[in-house]
Protein backbone atom coordinates (compact mmCIF):
# COMPACT_ATOMS: atom_id res chain seq x y z
CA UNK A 1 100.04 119.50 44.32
CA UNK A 2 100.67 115.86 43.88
CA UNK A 3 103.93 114.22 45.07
CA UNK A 4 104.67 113.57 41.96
CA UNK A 5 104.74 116.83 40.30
CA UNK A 6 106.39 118.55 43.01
CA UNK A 7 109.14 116.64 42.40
CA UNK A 8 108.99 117.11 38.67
CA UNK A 9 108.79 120.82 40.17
CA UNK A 10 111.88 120.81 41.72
CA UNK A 11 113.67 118.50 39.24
CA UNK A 12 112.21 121.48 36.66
CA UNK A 13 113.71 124.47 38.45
CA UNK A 14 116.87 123.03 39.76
CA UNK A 15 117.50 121.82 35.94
CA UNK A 16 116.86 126.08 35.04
CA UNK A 17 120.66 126.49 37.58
CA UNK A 18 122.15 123.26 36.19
CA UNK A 19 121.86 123.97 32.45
CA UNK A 20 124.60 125.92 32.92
CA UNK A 21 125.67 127.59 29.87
CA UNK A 22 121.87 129.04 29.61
CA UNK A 23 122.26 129.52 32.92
CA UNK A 24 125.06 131.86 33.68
CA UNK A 25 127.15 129.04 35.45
CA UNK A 26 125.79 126.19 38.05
CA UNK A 27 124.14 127.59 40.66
CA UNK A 28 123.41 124.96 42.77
CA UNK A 29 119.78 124.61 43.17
CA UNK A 30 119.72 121.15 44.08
CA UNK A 31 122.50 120.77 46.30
CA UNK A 32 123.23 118.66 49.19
CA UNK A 33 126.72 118.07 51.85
CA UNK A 34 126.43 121.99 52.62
CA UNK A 35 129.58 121.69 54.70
CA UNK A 36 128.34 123.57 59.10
CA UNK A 37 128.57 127.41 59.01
CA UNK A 38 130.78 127.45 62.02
CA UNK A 39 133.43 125.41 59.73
CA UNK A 40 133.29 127.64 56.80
CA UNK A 41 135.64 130.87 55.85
CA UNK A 42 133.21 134.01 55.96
CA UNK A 43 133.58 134.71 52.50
CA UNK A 44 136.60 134.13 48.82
CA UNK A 45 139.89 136.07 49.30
CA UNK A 46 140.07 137.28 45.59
CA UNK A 47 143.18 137.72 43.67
CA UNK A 48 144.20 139.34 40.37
CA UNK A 49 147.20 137.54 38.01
CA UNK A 50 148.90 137.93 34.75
CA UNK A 51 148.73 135.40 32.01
CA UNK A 52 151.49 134.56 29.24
CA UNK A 53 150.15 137.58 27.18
CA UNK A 54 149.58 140.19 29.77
CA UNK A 55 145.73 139.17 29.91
CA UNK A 56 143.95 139.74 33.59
CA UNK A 57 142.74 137.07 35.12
CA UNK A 58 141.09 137.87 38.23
CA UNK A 59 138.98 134.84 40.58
CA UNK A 60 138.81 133.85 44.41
CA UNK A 61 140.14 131.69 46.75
CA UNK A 62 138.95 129.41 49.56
CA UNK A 63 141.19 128.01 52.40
CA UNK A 64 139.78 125.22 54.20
CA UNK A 65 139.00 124.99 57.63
CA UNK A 66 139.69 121.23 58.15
CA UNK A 67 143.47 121.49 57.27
CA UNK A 68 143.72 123.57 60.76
CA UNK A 69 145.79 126.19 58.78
CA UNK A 70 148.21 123.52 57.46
CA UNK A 71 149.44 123.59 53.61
CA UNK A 72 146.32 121.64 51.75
CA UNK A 73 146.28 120.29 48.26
CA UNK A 74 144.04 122.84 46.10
CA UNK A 75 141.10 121.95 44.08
CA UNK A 76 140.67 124.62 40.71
CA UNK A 77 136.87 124.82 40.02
CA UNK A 78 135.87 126.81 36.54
CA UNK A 79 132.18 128.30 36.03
CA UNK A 80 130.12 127.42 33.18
CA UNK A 81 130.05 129.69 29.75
CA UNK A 82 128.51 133.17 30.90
CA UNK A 83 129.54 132.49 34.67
CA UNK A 84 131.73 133.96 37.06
CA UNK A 85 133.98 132.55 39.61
CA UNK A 86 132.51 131.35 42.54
CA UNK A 87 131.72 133.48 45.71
CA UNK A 88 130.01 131.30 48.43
CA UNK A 89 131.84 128.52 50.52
CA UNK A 90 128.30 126.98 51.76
CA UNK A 91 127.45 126.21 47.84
CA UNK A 92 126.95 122.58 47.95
CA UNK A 93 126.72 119.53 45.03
CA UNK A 94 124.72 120.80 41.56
CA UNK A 95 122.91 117.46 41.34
CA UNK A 96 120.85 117.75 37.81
CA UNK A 97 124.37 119.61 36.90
CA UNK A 98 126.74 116.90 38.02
CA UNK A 99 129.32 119.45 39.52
CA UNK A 100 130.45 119.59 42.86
CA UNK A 101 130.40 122.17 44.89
CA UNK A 102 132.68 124.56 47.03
CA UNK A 103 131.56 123.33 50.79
CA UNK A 104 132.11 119.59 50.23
CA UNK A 105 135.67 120.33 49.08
CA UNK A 106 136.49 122.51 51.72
CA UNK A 107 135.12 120.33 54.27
CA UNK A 108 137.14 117.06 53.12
CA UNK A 109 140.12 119.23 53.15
CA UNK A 110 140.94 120.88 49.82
CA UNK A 111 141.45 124.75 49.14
CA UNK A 112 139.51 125.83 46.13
CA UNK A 113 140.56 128.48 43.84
CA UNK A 114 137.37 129.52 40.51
CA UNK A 115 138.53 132.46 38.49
CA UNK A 116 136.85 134.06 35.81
CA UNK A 117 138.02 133.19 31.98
CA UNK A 118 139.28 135.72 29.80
CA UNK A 119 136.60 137.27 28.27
CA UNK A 120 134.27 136.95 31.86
CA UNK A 121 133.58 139.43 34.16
CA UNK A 122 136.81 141.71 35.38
CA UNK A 123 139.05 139.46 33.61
CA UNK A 124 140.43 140.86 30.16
CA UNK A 125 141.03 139.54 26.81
CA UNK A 126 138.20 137.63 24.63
CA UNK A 127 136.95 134.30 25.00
CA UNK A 128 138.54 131.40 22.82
CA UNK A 129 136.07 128.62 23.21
CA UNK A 130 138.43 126.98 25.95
CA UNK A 131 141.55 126.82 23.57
CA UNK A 132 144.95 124.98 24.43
CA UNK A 133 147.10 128.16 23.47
CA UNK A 134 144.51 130.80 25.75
CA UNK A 135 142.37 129.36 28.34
CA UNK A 136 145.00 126.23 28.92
CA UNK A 137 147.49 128.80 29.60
CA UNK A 138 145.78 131.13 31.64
CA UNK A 139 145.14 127.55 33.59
CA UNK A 140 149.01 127.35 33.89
CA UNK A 141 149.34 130.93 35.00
CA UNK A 142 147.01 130.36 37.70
CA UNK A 143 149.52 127.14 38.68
CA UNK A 144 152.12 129.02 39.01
CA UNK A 145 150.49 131.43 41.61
CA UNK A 146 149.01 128.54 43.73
CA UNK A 147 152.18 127.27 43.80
CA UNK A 148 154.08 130.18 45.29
CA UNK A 149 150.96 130.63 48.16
CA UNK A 150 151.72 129.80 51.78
CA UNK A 151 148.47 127.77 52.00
CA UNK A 152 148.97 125.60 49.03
CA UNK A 153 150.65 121.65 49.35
CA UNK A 154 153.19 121.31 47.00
CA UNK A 155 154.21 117.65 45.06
CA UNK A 156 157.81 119.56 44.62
CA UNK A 157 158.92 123.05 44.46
CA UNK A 158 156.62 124.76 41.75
CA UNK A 159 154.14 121.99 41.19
CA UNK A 160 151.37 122.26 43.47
CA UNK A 161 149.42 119.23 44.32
CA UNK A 162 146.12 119.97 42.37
CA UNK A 163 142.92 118.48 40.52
CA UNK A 164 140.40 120.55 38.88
CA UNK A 165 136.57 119.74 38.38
CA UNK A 166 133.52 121.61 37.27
CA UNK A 167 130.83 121.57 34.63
CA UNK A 168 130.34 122.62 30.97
CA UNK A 169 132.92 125.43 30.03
CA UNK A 170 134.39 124.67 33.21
CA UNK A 171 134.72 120.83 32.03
CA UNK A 172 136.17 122.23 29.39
CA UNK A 173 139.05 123.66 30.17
CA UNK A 174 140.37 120.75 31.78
CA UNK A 175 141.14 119.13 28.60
CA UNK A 176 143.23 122.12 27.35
CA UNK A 177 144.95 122.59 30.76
CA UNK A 178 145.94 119.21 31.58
CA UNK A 179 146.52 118.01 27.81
CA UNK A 180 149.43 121.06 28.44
CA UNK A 181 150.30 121.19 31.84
CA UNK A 182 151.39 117.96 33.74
CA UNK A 183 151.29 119.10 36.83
CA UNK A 184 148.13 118.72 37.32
CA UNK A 185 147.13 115.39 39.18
CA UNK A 186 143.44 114.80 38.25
CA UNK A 187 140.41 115.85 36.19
CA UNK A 188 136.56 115.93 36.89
CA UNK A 189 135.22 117.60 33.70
CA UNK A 190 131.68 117.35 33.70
CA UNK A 191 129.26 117.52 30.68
CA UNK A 192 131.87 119.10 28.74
CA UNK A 193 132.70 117.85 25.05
CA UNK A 194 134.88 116.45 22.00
CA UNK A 195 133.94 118.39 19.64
CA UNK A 196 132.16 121.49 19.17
CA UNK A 197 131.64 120.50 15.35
CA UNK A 198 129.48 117.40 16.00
CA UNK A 199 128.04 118.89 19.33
CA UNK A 200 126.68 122.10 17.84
CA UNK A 201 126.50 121.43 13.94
CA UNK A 202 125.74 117.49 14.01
CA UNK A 203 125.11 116.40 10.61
CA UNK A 204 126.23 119.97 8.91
CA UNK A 205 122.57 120.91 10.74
CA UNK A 206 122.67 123.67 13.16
CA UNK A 207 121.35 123.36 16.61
CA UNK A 208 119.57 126.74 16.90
CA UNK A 209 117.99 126.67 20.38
CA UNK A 210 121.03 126.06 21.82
CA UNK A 211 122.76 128.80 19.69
CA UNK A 212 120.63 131.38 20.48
CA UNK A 213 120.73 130.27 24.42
CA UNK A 214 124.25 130.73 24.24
CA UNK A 215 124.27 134.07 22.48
CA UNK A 216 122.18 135.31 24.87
CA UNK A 217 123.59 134.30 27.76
CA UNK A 218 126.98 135.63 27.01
CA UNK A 219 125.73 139.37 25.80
CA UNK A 220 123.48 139.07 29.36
CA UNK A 221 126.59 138.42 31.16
CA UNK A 222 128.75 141.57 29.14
CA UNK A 223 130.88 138.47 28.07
CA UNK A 224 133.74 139.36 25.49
CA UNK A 225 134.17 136.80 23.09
CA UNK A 226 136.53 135.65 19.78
CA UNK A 227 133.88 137.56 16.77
CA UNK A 228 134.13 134.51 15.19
CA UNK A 229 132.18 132.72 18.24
CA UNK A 230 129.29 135.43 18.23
CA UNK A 231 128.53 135.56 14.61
CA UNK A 232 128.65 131.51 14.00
CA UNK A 233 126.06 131.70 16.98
CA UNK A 234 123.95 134.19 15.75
CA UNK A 235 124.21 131.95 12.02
CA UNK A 236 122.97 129.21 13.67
CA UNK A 237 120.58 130.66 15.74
CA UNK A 238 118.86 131.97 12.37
CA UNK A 239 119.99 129.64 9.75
CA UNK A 240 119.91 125.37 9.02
CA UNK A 241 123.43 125.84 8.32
CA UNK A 242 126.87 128.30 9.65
CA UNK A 243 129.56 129.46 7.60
CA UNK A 244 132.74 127.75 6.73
CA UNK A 245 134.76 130.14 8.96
CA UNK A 246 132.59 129.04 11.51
CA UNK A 247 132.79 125.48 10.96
CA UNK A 248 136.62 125.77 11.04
CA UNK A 249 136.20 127.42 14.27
CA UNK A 250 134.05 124.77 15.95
CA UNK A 251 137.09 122.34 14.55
CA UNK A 252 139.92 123.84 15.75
CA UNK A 253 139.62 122.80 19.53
CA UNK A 254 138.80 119.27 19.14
CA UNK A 255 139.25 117.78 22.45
CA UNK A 256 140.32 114.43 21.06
CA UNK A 257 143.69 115.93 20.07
CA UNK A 258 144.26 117.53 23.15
CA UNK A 259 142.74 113.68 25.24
CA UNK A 260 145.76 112.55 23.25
CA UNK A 261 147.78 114.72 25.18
CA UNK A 262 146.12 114.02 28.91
CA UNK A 263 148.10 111.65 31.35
CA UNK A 264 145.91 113.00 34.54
CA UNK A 265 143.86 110.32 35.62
CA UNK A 266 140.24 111.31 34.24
CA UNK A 267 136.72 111.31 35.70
CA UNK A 268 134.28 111.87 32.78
CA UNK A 269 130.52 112.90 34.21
CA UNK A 270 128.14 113.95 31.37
CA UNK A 271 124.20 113.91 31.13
CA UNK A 272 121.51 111.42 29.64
CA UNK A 273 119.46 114.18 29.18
CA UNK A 274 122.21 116.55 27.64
CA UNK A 275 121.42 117.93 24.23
CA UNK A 276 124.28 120.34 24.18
CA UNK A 277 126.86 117.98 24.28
CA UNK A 278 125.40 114.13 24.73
CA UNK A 279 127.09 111.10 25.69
CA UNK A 280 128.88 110.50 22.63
CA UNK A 281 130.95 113.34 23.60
CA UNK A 282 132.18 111.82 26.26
CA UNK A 283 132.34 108.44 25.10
CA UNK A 284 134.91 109.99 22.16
CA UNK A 285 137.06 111.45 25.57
CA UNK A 286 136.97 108.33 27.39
CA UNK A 287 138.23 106.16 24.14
CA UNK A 288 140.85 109.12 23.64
CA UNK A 289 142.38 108.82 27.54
CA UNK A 290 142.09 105.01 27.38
CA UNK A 291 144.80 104.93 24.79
CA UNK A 292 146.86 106.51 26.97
CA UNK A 293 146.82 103.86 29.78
CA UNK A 294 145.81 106.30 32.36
CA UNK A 295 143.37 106.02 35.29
CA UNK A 296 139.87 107.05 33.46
CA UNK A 297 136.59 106.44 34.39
CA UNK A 298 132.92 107.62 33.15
CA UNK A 299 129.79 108.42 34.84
CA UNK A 300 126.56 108.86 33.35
CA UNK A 301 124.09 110.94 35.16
CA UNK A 302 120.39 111.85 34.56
CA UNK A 303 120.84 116.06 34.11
CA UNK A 304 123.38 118.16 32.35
CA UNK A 305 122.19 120.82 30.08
CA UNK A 306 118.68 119.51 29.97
CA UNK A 307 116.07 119.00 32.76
CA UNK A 308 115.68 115.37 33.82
CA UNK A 309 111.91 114.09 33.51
CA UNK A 310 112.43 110.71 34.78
CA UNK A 311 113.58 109.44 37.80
CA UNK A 312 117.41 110.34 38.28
CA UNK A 313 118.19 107.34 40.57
CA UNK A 314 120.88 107.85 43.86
CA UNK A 315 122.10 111.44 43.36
CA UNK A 316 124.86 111.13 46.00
CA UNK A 317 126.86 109.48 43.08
CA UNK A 318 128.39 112.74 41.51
CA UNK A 319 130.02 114.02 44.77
CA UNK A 320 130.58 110.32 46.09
CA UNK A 321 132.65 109.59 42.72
CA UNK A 322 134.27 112.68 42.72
CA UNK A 323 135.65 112.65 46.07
CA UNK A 324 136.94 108.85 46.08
CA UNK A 325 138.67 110.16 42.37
CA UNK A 326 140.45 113.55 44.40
CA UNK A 327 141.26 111.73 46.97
CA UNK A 328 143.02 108.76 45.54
CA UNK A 329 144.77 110.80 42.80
CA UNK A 330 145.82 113.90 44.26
CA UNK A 331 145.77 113.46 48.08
CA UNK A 332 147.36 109.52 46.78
CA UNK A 333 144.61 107.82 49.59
CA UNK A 334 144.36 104.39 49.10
CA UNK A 335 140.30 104.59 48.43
CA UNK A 336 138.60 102.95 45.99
CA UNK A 337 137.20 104.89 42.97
CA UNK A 338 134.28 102.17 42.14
CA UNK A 339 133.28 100.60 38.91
CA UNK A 340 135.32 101.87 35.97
CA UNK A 341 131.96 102.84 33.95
CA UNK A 342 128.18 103.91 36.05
CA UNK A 343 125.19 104.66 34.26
CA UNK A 344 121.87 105.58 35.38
CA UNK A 345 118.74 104.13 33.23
CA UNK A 346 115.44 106.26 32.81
CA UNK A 347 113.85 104.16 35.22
CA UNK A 348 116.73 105.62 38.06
CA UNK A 349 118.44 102.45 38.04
CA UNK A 350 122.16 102.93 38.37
CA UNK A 351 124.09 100.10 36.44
CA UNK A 352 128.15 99.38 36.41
CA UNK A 353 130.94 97.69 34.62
CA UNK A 354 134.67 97.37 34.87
CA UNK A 355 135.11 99.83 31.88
CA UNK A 356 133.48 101.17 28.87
CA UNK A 357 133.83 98.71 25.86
CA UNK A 358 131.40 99.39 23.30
CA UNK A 359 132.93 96.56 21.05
CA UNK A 360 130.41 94.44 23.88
CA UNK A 361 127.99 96.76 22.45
CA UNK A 362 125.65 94.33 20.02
CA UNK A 363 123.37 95.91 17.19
CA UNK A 364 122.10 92.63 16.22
CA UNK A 365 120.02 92.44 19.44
CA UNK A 366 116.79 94.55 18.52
CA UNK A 367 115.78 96.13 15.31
CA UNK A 368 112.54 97.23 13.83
CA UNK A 369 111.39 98.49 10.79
CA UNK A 370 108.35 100.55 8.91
CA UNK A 371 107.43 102.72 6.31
CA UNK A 372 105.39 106.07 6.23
CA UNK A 373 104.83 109.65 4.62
CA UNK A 374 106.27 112.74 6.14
CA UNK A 375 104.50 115.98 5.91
CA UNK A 376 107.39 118.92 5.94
CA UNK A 377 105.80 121.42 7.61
CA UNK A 378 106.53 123.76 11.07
CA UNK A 379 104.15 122.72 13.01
CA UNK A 380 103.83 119.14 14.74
CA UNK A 381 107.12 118.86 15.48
CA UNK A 382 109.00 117.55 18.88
CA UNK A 383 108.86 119.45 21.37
CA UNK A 384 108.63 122.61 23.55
CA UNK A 385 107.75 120.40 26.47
CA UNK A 386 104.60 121.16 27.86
CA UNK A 387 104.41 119.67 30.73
CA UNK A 388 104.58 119.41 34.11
CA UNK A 389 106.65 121.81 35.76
CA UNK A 390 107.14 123.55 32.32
CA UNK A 391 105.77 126.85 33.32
CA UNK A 392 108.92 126.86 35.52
CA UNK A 393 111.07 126.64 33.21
CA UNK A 394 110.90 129.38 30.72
CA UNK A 395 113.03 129.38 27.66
CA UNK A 396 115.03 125.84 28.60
CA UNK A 397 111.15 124.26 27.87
CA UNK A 398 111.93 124.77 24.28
CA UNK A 399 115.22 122.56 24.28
CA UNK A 400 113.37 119.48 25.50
CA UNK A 401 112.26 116.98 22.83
CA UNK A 402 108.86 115.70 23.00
CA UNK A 403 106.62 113.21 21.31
CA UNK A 404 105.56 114.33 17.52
CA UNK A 405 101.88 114.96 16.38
CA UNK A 406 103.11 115.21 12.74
CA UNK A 407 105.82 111.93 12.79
CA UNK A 408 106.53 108.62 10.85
CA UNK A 409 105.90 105.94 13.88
CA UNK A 410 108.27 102.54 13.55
CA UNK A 411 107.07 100.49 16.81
CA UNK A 412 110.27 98.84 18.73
CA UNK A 413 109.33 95.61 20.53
CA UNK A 414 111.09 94.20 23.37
CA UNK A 415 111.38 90.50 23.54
CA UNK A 416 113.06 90.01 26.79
CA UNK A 417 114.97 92.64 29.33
CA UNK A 418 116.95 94.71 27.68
CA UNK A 419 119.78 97.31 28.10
CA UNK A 420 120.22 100.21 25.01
CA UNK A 421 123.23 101.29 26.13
CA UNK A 422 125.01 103.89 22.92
CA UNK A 423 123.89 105.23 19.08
CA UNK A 424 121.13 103.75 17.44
CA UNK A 425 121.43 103.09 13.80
CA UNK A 426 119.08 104.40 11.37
CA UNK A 427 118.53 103.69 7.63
CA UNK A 428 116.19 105.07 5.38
CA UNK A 429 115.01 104.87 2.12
CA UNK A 430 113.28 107.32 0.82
CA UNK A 431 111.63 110.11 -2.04
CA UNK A 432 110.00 113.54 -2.04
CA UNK A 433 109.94 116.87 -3.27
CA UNK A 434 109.91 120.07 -1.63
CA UNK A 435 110.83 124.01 -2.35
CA UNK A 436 114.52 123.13 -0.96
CA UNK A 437 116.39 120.59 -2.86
CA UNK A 438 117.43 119.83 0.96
CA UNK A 439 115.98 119.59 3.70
CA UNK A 440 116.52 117.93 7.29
CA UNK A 441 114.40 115.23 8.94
CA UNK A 442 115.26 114.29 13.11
CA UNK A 443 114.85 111.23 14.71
CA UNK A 444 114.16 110.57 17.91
CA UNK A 445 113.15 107.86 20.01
CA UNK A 446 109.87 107.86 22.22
CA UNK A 447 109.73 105.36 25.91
CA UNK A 448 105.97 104.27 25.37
CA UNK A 449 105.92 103.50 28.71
CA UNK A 450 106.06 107.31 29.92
CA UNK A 451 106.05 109.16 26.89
CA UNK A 452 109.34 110.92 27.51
CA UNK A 453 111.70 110.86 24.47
CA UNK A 454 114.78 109.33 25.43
CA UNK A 455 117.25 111.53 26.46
CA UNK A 456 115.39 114.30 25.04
CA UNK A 457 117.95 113.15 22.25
CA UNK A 458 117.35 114.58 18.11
CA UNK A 459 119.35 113.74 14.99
CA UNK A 460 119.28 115.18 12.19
CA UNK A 461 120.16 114.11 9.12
CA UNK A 462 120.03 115.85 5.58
CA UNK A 463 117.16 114.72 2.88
CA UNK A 464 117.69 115.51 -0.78
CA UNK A 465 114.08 115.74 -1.83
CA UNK A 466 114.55 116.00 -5.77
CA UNK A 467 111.82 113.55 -6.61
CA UNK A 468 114.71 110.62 -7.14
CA UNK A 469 114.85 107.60 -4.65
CA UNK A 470 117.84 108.20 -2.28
CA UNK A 471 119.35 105.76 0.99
CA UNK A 472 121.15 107.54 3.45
CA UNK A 473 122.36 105.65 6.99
CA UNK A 474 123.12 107.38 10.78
CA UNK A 475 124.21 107.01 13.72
CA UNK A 476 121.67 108.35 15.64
CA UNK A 477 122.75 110.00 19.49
CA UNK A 478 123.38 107.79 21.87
CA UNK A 479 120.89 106.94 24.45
CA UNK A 480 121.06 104.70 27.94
CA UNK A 481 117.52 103.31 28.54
CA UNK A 482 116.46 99.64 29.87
CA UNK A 483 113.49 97.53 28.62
CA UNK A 484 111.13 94.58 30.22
CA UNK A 485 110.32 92.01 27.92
CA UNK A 486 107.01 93.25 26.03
CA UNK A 487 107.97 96.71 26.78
CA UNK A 488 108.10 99.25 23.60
CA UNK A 489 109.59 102.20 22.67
CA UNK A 490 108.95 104.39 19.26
CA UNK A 491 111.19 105.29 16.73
CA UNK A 492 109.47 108.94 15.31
CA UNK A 493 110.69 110.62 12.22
CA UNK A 494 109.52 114.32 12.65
CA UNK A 495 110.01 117.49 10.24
CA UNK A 496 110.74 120.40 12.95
CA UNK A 497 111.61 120.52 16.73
CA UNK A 498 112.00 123.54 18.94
CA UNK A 499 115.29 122.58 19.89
CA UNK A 500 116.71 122.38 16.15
CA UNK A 501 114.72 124.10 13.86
CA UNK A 502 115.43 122.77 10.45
CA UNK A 503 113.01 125.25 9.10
CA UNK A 504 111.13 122.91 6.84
CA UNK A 505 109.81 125.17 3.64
CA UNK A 506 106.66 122.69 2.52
CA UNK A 507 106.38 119.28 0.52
CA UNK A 508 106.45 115.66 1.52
CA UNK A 509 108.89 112.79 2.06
CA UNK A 510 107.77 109.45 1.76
CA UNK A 511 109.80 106.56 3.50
CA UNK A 512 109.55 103.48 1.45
CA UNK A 513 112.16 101.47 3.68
CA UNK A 514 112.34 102.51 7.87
CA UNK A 515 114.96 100.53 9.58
CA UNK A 516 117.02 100.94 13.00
CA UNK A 517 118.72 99.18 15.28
CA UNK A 518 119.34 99.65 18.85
CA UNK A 519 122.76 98.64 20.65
CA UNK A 520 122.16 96.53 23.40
CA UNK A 521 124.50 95.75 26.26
CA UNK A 522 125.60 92.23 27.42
CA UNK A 523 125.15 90.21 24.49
């Protein structure tokens, strides 16, 4: 085995753990800071609670060694969807999952309390998709008990001093708890989202593979859920499109309304390779807690729910920034948090700025343009990945985009060094026919230089194929990538993926007019 791909090995089967939500929760895989046995509690004290409504929720604690049995401030740390709460104090730093882990926080001095959501495990009541009125309260109830333990540093009487970090559904939650409860003093949520409406049904197109992941996972884990979240899963695991009860549902928890609500300074960590919830997600957070002239800042990693084929850069980053952001805002340290914004490029290049403005963003920078003929059919289409390490990776090889046989191919030229930094634009022109008066086409975006589509990023975007001309214009999902001058990338248009199947039924589409344009940074 080469160097090469055993790295791409390990990248491949930590990125099985860090998924997360296909996952059962981060496991830790690729860990690191795995705080000395002789420091570390032999094992979680678990405890049982009531919530507002009588619900069970049941979860573990962890006192840390280094406070030398002193009060401590506590850390709460949530699993991912189909999870549990966490058991082992020696589980470091998820690295392709950007969540930190149980030892590191112990050993710098925080308890740690994980409990398992309503719906998971031996806690009752049914999942709500990490809602304000359930899972944020259940988030308060747990407050409440920390803050009547012997162990637990208190700000005042009743209002422990507390952060809370972890990744996915456990990012999640930290929107609903802290847009409601103020007394907690920071958030970490990592690779969680906005929306579940553009995050799962982007463009009114359903993202199947990640529907039927989800499914799956949570009937594998005996996971109780709202109906309403099983059957719009099992819709779009099947089906293009979900139903309007299910649409409503995905749009009732928007997280910008509760971001709205957050005044605990944020630390926003989401994925360049997520396709579950990509960076726009947690762009649309970031913009939402700026307004509300609180400490925020955003890190973007290479990993979340996706496997990371390129080079993820310095991986100390996730538990570096998240310790400098507990410290200073709950402990109240005087340590500096870093840049306000850190990105990593595909090359593993990490970049910074003072904040996230993407009114610096240009989209006059780089454009290109083409034309071409687009066979409808199944097969061709972007991905499952293939690859190295893919063996390894079972089902999750199948939510990885990969370059198109069957595609239309508009070359992008680079000019001089370049940073792509946010959403493409795309606008097309175009005519067809097929059985289905519409049908979807996806976009992605191909690094010639390695082959890897960036981000492992699709859009999709509806096509009326009726035999008329039609224009249609999208945002496409955002990407961070960097360019040399004379380096190119590919824009593909492709009929089918394994990732979204759009379940193309026959026909043609021809492209008359192919343009996009990238967003550059620093111009």
């Amino acid at each position: 085995m080469t160097p090469a791909t055993s790295r791409m090995r390990n990248r491949s089967l930590a990125a099985i753990c860090a998924v997360g939500i296909a996952g059962g929760g981060f496991l830790g895989t690729a860990t690191i800071a795995k705080a000395a046995p002789a420091a570390v509690p032999s094992g979680p004290i678990a405890f049982s609670i009531k919530s507002f409504d009588g619900t069970t929720i049941t979860g573990n604690y962890f006192r840390s060694p280094a406070s030398d049995g002193r009060r401590a401030p506590t850390v709460l740390e949530g699993p991912g969807w189909g999870g549990a709460a966490l058991t082992d104090p020696t589980a470091g730093t998820s690295t392709s999952g950007g969540t930190i882990g149980v030892a590191p926080l112990l050993a710098n001095g925080y308890n740690v309390v994980s409990w398992n959501p309503r719906g998971f495990r031996t806690s009752t009541g049914q999942a709500q998709a990490d809602s304000l009125l359930y899972e944020g309260r259940d988030v308060s109830a747990i407050l409440n008990w920390v803050a009547h333990q012997p162990w637990a540093q208190l700000d005042r009487p009743g209002d422990p001093a507390v952060g809370m970090v972890g990744g996915s559904y456990g990012g999640g939650v930290q929107w609903a708890a802290a847009a409601l409860d103020r007394r907690i003093d920071a958030i970490a949520p990592d690779i969680s989202w906005n929306s579940l409406t553009t995050s799962l049904y982007p463009n009114r197109t359903a993202k199947s593979g990640w529907a039927t992941s989800l499914y799956l996972t949570a009937v594998g884990a005996g996971q109780r859920n709202n109906p309403v979240i099983d059957t719009t899963f099992q819709q779009a695991a099947s089906s293009v499109t979900i139903s309007q009860q299910g649409i409503n549902f995905l749009g009732s928890w928007q997280r910008t309304n509760l971001a709205a609500w957050v005044h605990a300074p944020a630390l926003i960590l989401q994925g360049t390779v997520d396709t579950l919830f990509p960076l726009d997600e947690a762009a649309a957070n970031y913009a939402a807690v700026s307004r509300n002239r609180v400490p925020v800042k955003m890190v973007w990693f290479c990993g979340g729910h996706g496997v990371c084929l390129t080079n993820p850069g310095d991986t100390s980053v996730i538990e570096r920034d998240t310790l400098a952001w507990l410290n200073r805002y709950v402990k109240r340290q005087r340590v500096s948090t870093g840049a306000g914004f850190e990105w990593v490029d595909q090359n593993g290049v990490w970049h910074s700025a003072a904040s996230y403005r993407p009114n610096k963003v240009s989209h006059r920078g780089v454009s290109a343009g083409g034309s071409g003929t687009l066979s409808l059919v199944p097969t061709g289409g972007s991905g499952p990945y293939t690859g190295p390490g893919a063996s390894q990776l079972g089902p999750i090889a199948s939510l990885i985009a990969t370059k198109a046989p069957n595609a239309v191919n508009v070359p992008i030229q680079f000019n001089r060094a370049t940073k792509v930094l946010g959403a493409p634009r795309l606008s097309v022109t175009y005519s067809g026919t097929a059985p289905g008066s519409t049908n979807r086409v996806l976009a992605q975006i191909v690094d010639n230089s390695t082959g890897v589509v960036l981000g492992s990023q699709l859009t999709p975007f509806p096509v009326t194929l009726d035999g008329r001309t039609h224009r249609v214009s999208v945002p496409m999902e955002y990407i961070a990538a960097s360019a040399t001058a004379g380096q190119s990338f590919t824009l593909q248009l492709v009929a089918n993926s394994s990732q979204i199947n759009v379940r193309p039924s026959g026909g043609s589409v021809t492209f008359s007019k192919v343009s996009v344009t990238l967003p550059v940074a620093g111009h």
